[in-house]
Structure formats: C-alpha cells, structure tokens
N, C-alpha and C. Protein backbone atom coordinates (compact mmCIF):
# COMPACT_ATOMS: atom_id res chain seq x y z
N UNK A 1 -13.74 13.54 -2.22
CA UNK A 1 -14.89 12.90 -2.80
C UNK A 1 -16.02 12.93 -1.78
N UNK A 2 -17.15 13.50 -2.19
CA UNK A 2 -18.05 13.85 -1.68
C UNK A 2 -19.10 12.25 -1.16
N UNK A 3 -19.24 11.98 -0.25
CA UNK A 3 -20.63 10.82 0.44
C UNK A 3 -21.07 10.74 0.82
N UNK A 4 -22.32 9.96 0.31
CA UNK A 4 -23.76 10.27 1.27
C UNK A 4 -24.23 9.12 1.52
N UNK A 5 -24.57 8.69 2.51
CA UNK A 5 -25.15 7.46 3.22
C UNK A 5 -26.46 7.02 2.83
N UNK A 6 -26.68 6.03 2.58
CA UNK A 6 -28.70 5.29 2.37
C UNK A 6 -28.27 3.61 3.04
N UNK A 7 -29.57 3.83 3.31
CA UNK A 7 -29.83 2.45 4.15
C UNK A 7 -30.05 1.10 2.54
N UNK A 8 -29.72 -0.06 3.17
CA UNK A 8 -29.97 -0.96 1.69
C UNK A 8 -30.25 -2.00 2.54
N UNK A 9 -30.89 -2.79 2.03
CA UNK A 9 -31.70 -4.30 3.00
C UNK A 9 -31.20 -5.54 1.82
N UNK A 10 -30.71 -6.38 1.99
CA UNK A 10 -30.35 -7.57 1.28
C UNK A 10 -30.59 -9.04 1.81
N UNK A 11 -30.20 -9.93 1.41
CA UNK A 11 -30.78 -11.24 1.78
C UNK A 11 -29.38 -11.94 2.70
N UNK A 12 -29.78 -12.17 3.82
CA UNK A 12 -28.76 -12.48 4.47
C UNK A 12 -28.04 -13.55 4.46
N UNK A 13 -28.25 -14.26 3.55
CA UNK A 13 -26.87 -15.26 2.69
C UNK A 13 -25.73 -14.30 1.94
N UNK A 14 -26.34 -13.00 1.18
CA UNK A 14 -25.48 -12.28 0.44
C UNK A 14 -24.92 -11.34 1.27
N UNK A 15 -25.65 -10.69 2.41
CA UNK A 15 -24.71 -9.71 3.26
C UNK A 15 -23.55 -11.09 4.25
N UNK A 16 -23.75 -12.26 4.35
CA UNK A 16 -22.71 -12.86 4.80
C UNK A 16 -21.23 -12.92 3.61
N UNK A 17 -21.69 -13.32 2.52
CA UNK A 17 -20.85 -13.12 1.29
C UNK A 17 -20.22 -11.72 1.46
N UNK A 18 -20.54 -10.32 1.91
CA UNK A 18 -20.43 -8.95 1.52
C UNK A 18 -19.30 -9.33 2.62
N UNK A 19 -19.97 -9.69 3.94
CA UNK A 19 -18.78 -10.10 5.59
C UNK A 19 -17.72 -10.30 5.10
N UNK A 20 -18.15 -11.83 4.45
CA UNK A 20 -17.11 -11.82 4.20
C UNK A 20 -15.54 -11.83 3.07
N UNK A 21 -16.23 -10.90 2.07
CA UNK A 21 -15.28 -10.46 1.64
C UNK A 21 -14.82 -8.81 2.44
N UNK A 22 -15.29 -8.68 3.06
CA UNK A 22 -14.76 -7.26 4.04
C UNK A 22 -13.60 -7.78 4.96
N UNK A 23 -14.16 -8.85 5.44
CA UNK A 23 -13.14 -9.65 6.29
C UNK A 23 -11.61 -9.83 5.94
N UNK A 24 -12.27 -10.50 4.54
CA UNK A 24 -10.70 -11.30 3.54
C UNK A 24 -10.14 -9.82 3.19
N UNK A 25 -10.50 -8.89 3.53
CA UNK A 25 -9.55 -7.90 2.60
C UNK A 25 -9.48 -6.51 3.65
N UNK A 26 -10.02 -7.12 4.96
CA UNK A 26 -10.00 -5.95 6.01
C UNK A 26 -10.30 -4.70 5.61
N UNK A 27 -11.37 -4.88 5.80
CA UNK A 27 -12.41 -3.09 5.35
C UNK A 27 -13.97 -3.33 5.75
N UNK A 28 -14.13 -2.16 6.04
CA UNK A 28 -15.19 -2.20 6.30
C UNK A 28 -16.22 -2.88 5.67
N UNK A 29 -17.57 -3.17 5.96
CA UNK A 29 -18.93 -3.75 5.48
C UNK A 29 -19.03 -2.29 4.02
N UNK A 30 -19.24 -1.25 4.48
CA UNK A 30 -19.72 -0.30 3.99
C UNK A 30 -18.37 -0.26 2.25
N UNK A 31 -17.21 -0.38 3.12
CA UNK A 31 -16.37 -0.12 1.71
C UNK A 31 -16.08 -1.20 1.03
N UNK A 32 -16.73 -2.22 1.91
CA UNK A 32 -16.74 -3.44 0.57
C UNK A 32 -18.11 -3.52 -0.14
N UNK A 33 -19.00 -2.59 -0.02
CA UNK A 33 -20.23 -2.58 -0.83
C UNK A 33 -19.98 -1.88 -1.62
N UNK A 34 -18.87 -0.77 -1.19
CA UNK A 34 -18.77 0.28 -2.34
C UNK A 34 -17.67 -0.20 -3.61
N UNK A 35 -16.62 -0.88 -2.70
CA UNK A 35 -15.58 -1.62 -3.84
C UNK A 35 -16.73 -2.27 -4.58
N UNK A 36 -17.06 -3.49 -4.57
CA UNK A 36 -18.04 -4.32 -5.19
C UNK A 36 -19.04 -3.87 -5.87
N UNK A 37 -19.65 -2.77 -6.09
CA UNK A 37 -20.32 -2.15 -6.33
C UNK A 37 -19.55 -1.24 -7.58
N UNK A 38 -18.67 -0.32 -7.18
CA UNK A 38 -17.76 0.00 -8.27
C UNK A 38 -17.31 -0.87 -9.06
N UNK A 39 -16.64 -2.17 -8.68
CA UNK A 39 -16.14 -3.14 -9.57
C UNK A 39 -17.33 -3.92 -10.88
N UNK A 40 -18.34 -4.13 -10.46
CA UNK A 40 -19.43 -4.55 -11.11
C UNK A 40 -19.51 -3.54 -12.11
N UNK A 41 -19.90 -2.20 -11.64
CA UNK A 41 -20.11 -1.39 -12.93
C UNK A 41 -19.32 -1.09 -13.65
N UNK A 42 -17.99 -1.18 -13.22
CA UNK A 42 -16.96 -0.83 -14.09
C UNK A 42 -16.97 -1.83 -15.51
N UNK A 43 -16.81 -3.24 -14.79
CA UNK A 43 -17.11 -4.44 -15.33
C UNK A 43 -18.08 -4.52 -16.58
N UNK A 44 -19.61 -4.41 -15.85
CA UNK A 44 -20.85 -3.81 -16.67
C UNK A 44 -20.38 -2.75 -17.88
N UNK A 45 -19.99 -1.40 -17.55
CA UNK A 45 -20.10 -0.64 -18.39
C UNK A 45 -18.91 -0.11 -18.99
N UNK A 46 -18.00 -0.56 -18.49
CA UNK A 46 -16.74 -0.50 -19.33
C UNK A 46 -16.03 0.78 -19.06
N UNK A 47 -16.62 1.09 -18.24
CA UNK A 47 -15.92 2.75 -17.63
C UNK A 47 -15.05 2.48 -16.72
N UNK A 48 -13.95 3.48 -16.43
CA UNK A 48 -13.31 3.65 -15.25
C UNK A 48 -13.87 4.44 -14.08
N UNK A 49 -14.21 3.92 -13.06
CA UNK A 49 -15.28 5.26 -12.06
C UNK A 49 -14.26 5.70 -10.94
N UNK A 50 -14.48 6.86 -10.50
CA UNK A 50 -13.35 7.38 -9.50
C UNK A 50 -13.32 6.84 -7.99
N UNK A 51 -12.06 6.74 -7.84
CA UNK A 51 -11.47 5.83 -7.07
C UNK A 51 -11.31 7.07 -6.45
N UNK A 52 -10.59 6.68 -4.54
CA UNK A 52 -9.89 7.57 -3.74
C UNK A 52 -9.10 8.47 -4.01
N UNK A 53 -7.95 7.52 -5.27
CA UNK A 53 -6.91 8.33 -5.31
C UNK A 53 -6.83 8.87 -6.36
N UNK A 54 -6.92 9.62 -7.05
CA UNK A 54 -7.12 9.64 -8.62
C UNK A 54 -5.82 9.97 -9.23
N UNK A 55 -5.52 10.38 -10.51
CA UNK A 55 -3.94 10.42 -11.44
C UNK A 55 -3.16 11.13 -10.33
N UNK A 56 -3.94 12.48 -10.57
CA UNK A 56 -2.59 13.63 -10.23
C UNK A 56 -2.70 13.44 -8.66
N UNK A 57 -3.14 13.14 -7.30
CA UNK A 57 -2.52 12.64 -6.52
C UNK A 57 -2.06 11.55 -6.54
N UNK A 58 -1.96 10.44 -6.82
CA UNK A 58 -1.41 9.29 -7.00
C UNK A 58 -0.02 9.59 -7.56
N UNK A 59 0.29 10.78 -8.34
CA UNK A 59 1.21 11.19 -9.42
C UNK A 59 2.17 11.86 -7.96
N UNK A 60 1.27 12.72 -7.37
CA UNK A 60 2.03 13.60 -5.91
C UNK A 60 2.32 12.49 -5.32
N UNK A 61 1.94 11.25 -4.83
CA UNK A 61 2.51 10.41 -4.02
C UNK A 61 3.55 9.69 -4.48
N UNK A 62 3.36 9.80 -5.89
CA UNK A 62 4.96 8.71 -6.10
C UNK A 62 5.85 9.24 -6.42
N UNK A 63 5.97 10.66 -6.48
CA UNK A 63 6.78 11.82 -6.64
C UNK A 63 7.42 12.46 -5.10
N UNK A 64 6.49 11.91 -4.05
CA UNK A 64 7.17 12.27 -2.98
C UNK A 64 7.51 10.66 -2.48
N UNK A 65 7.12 9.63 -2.77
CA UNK A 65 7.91 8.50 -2.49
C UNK A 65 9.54 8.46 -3.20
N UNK A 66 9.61 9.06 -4.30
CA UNK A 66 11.09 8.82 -5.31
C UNK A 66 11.53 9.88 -4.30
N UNK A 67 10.74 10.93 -3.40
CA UNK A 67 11.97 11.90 -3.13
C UNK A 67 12.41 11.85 -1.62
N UNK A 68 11.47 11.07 -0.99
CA UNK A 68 11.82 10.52 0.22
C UNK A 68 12.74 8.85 0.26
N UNK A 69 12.19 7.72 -0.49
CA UNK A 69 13.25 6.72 -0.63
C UNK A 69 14.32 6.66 -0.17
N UNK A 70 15.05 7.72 -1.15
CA UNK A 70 16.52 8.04 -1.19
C UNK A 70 17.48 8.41 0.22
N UNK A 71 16.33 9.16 0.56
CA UNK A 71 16.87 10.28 1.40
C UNK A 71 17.00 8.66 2.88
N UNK A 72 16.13 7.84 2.96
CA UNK A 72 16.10 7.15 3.85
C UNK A 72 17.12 6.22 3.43
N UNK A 73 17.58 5.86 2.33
CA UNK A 73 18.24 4.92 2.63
C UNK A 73 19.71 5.42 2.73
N UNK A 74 20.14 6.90 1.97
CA UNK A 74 21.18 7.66 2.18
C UNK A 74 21.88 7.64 4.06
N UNK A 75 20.57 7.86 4.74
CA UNK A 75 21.10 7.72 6.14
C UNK A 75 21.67 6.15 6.57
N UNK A 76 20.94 5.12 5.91
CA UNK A 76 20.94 3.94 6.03
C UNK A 76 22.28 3.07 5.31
N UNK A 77 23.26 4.16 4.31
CA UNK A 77 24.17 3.76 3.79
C UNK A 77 23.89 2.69 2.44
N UNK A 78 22.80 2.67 2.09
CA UNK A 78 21.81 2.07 0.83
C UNK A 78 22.32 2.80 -0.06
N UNK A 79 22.52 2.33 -1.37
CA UNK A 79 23.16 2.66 -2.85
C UNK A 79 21.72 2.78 -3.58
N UNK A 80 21.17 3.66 -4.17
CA UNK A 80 20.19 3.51 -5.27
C UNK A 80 20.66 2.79 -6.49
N UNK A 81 20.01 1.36 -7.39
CA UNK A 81 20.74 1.23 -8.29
C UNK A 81 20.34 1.84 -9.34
N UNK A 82 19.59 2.23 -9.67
CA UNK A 82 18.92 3.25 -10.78
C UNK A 82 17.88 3.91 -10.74
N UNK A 83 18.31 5.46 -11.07
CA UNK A 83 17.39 7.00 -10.59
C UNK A 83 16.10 6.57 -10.96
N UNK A 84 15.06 7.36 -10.21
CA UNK A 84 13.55 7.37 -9.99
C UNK A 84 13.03 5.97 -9.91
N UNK A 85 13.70 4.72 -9.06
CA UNK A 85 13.50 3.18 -9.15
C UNK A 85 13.92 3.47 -7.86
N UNK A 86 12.52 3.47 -6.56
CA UNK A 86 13.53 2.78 -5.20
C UNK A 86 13.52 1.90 -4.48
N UNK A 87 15.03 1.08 -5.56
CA UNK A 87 15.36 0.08 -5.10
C UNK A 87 16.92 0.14 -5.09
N UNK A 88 17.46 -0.59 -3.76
CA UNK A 88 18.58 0.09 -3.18
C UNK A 88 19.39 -1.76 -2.92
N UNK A 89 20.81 -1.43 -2.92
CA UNK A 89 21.89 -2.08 -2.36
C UNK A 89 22.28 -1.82 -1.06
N UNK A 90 22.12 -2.66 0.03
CA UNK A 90 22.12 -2.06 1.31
C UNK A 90 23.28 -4.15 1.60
N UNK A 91 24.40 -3.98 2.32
CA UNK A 91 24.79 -5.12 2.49
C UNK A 91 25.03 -5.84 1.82
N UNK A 92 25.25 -6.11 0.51
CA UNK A 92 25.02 -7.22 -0.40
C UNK A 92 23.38 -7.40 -0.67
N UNK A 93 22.38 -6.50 -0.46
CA UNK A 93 21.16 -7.58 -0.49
C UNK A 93 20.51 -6.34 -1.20
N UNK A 94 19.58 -6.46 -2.56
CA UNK A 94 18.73 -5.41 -2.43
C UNK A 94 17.75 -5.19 -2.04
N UNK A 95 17.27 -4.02 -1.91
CA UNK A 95 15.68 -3.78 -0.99
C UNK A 95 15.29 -2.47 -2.03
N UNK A 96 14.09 -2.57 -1.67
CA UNK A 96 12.88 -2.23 -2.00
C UNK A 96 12.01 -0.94 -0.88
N UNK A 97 12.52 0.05 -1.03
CA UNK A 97 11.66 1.55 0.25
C UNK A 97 10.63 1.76 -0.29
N UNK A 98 9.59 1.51 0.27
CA UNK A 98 8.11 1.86 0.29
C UNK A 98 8.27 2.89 1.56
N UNK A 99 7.17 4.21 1.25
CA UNK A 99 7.13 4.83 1.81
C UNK A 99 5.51 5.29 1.89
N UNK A 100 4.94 5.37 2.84
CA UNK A 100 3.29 6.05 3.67
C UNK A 100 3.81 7.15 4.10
N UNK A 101 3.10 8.13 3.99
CA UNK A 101 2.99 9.37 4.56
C UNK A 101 2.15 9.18 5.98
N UNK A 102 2.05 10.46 6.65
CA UNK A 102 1.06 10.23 7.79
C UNK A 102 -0.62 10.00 7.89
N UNK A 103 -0.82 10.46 6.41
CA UNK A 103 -2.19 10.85 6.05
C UNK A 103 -2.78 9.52 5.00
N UNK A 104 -1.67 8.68 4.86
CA UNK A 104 -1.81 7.22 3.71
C UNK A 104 -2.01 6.22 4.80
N UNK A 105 -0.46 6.22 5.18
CA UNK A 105 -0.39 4.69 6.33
C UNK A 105 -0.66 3.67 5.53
N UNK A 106 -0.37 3.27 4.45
CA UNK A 106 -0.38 2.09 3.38
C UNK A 106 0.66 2.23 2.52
N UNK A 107 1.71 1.45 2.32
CA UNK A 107 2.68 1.08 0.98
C UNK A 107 2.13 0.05 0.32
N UNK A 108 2.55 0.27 -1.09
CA UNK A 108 2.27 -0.56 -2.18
C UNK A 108 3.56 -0.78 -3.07
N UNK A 109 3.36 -2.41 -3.46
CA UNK A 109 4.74 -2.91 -3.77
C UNK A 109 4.04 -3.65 -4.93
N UNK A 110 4.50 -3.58 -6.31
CA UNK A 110 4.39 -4.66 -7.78
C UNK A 110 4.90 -5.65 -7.55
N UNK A 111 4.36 -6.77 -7.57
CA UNK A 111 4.60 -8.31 -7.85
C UNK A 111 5.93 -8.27 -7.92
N UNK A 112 5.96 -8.01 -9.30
CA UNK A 112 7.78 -8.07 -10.36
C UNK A 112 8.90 -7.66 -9.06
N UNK A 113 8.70 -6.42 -8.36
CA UNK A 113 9.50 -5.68 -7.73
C UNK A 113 9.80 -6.59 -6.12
N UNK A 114 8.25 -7.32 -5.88
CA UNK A 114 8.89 -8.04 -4.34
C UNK A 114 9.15 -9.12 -4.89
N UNK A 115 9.39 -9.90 -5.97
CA UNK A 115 9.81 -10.93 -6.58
C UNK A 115 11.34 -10.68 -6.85
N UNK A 116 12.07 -9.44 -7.04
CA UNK A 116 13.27 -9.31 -7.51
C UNK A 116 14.38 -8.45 -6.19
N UNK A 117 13.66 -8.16 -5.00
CA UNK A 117 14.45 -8.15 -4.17
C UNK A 117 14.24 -8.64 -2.95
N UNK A 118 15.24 -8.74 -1.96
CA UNK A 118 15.91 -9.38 -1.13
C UNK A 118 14.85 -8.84 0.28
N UNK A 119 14.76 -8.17 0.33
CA UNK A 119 13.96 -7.15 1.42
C UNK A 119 13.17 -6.22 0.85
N UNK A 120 11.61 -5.97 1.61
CA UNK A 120 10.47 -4.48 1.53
C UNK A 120 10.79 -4.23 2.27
N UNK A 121 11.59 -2.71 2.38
CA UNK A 121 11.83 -1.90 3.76
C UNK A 121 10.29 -0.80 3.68
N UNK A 122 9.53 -0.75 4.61
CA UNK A 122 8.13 -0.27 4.79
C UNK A 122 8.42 0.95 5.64
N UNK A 123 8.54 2.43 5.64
CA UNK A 123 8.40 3.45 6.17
C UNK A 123 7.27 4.37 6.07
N UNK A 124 7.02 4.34 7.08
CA UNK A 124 6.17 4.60 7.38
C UNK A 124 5.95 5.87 8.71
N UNK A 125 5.79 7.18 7.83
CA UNK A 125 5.69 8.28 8.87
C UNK A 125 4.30 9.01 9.80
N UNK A 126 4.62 9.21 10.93
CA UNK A 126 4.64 8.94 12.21
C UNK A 126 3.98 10.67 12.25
N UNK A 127 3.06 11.10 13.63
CA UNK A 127 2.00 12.07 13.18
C UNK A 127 3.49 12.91 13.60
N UNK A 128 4.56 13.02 14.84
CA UNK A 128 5.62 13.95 14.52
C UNK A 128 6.97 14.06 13.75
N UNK A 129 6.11 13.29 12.12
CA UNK A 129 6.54 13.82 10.78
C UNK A 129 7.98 12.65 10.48
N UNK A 130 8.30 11.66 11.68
CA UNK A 130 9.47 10.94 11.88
C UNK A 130 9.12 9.68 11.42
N UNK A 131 9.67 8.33 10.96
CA UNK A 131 9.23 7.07 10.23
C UNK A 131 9.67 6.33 10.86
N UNK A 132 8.67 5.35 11.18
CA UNK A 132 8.99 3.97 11.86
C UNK A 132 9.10 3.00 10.33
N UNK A 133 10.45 2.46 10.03
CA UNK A 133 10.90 1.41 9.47
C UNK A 133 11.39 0.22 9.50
N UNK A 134 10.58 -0.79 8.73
CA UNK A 134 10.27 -2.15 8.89
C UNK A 134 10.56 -2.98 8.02
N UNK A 135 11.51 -4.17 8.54
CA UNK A 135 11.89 -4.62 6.97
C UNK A 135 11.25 -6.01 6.85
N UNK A 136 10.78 -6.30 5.51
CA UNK A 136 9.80 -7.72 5.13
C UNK A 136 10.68 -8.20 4.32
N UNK A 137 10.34 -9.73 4.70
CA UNK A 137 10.96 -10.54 3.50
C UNK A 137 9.42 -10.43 2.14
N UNK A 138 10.14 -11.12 1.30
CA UNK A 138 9.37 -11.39 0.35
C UNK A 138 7.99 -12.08 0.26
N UNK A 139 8.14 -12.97 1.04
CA UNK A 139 7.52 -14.09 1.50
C UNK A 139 6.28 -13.31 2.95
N UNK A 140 6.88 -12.47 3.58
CA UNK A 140 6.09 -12.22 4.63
C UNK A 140 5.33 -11.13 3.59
N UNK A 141 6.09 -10.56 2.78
CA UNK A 141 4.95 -9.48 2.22
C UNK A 141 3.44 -10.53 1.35
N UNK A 142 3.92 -11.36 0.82
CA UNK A 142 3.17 -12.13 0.16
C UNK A 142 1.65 -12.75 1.01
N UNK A 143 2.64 -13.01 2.04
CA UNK A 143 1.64 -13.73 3.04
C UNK A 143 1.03 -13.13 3.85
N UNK A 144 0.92 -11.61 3.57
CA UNK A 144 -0.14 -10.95 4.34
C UNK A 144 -0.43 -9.69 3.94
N UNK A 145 0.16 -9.19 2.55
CA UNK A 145 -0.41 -7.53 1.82
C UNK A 145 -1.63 -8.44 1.36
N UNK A 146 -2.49 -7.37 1.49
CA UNK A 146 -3.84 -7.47 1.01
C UNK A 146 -3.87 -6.71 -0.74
N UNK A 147 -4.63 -7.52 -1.37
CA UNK A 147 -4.72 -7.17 -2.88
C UNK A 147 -4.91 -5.60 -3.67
N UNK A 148 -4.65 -5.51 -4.23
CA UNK A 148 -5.12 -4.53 -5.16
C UNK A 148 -7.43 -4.62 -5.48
N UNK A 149 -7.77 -3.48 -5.08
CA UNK A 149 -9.33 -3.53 -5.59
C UNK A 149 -9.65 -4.03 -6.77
N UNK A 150 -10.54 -5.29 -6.88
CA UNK A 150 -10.72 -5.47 -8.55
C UNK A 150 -10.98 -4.34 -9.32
N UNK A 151 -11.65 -3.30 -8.96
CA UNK A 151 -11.49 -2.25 -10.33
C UNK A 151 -10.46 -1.70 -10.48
N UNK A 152 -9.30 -1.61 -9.56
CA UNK A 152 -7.73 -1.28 -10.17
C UNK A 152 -7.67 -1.63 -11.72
N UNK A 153 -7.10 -0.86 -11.99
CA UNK A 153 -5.92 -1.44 -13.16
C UNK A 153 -4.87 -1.95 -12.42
N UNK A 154 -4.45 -1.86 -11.26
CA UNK A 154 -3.26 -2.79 -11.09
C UNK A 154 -3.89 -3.92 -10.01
N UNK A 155 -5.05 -4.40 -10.43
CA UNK A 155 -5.40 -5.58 -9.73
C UNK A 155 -4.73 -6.73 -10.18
N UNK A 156 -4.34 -7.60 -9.18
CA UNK A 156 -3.43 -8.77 -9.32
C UNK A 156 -1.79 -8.46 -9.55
N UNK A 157 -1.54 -7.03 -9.87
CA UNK A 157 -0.19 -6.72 -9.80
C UNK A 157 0.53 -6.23 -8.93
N UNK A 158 -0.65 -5.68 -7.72
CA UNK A 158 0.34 -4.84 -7.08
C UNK A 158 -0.78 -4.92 -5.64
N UNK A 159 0.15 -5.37 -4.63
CA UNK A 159 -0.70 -5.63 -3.18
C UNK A 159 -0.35 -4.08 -2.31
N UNK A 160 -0.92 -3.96 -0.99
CA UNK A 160 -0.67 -3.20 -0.11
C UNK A 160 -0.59 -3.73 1.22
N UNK A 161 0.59 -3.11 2.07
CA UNK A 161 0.23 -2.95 3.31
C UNK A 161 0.08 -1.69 4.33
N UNK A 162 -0.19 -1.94 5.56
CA UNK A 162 -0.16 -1.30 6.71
C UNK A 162 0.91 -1.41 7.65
N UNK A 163 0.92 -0.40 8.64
CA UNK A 163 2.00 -0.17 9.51
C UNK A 163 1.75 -1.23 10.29
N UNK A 164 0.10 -1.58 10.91
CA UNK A 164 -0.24 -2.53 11.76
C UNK A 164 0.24 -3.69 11.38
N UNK A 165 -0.14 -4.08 9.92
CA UNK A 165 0.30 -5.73 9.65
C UNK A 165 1.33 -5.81 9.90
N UNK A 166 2.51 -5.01 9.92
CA UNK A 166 3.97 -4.77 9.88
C UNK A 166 3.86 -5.66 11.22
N UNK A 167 4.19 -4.49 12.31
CA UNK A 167 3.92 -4.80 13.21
C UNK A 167 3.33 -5.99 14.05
N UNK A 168 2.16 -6.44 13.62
CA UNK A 168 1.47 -7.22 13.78
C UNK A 168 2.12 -8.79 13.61
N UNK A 169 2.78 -8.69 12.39
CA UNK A 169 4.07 -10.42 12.05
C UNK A 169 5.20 -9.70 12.31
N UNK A 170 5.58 -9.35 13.35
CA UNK A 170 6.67 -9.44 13.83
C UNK A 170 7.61 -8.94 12.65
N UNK A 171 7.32 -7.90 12.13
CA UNK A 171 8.31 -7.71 11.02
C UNK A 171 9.63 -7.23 11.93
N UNK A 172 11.10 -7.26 11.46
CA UNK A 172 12.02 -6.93 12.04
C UNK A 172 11.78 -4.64 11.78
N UNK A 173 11.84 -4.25 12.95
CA UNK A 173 12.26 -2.70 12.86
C UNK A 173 13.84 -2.51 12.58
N UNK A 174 13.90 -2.07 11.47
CA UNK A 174 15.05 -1.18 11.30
C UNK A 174 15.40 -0.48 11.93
N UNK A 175 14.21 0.77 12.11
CA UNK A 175 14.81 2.29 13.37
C UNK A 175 13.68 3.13 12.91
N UNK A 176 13.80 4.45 13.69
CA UNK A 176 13.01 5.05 13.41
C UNK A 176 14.40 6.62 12.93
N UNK A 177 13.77 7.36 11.99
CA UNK A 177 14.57 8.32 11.27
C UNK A 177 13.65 9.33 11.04
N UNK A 178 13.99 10.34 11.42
CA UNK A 178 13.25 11.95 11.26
C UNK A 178 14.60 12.52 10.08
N UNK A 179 13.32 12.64 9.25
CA UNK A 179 14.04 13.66 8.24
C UNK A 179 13.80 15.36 8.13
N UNK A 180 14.52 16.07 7.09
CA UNK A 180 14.34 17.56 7.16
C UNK A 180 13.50 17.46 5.76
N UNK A 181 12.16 17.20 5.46
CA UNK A 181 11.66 17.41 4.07
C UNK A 181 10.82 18.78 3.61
N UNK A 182 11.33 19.68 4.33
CA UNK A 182 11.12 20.95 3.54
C UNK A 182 11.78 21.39 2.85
C-alpha cells in the first residue's frame, strides 16, 4: 500500500486526545490518525476501506499458521484436538499456538478461544527463521494484548500481541525450536 505524507495542524486539546489514544494502543501519532481516520469514514460511509492486511494475505497467514502450529507442538509432544483448529492437549492442559512470522511479529487470539484454553503459547519467529516460544495465561493475555482497530470486523473479538509484551511480563519461555518449513 502505497503513502504519502502531508503536514495537518489541529487544536492541541485534540492532538492530546490523538497522544493519547496512540499511547493506549501503542502506535504511533501518525497511525493513530490514520486508524481514526479510517474508522470514522468507514463509520460515515458505510464502506470497508483497505486495511494492511487484506483477504488473500490474511488468508496466506492463517494458512501458514494451521501449517506451522502443528509442526510446533508435534516437537512439543502436543495432541491437536481438531484439524485446521490450533488448539492442542499438551499435559492435561489445552493451549492455544499462535504463530508471527519474521516479517508480522504480532499473534492474534479470539476472545472465545483465550477464554476456552488453559495456555497462549506465542511463537514467534526469529530473523534466523528459528521461534522464540512463550507461554501466557489467559489472564496475562487479557491484561496486556492490545485491541483489535475499530474498523476491524473483528473489533472487540479478537486482541493482538507482540514478542516484546511477551517478554516484557515476564511471560514463561518454553524454548526456542528451528523448524525445516520448506
């Protein structure tokens, strides 16, 4: 997606408002003018306007999340309980594999889904192609994935995180695992 920069002057009660919703949702000044900005018109005019990710990559990412999942929790001795769903039996407990590529560095988890298991295991791969994995409780995902964009369609259903936040609350590391995905 193609962007081009212009200068904009506003009233500085409302660029504090702009702060700070950039703040509450960690992003830039600039991409919370543009979220907010998209969200309004969407709102306004009843259109869907293009987002980062659009169908058919969004479609490639969850097509290489169902095909990486597996493969991680296979090393991990994790049971899938039902095909193209990854969510796994690991110990008595189930979990939940979210997977970032190197070029994402963000998992995204549905309400329903961190509500119904035991652990978010967060993998997350690494620039030599290997995944640092992190496991969240329910509760830690809650208390610190940042929302879905109001112009989502899956706003309010489905949060995201980062490798940093991981990191950042002390999430427990699993390990790190290099796979063969060619």
């Amino acid at each position: 997606m193609e962007r081009k920069s212009f200068g904009i002057r506003m009233e500085k009660i409302l660029l504090a408002e702009v702060d700070d919703y950039a703040a509450e949702q960690e992003m830039t000044r600039s991409l919370a003018i543009e979220e907010l900005v998209r969200s309004q018109l969407q709102w306004t005019t009843g259109k869907t306007l293009a987002q980062n990710q659009d169908q058919e990559s969004g479609a490639a990412a969850a097509k290489w999340g169902r095909e990486t999942a597996p493969m991680i929790a296979k090393h991990f001795g994790a049971v899938q309980i039902r095909p193209n769903v990854n969510e796994f039996e690991i110990d008595g407990s189930q979990i939940a594999i979210k997977t970032a590529s190197k070029t994402n560095k963000k998992i995204g988890v549905y309400n329903t889904v961190r509500d119904r298991v035991t652990y978010i295991w967060g993998a997350f791969q690494q620039k030599d192609d290997s995944f640092d994995i992190y496991e969240l409780t329910p509760k830690t995902w809650k208390d610190h994935a940042k929302k879905a964009t109001p112009s989502s369609p899956n706003y309010g259903k489905l949060t995201f995180m980062d490798e940093s936040t991981c990191r950042d609350h002390s999430c427990r590391k699993v390990g790190t695992l290099t796979l063969n995905l060619s």
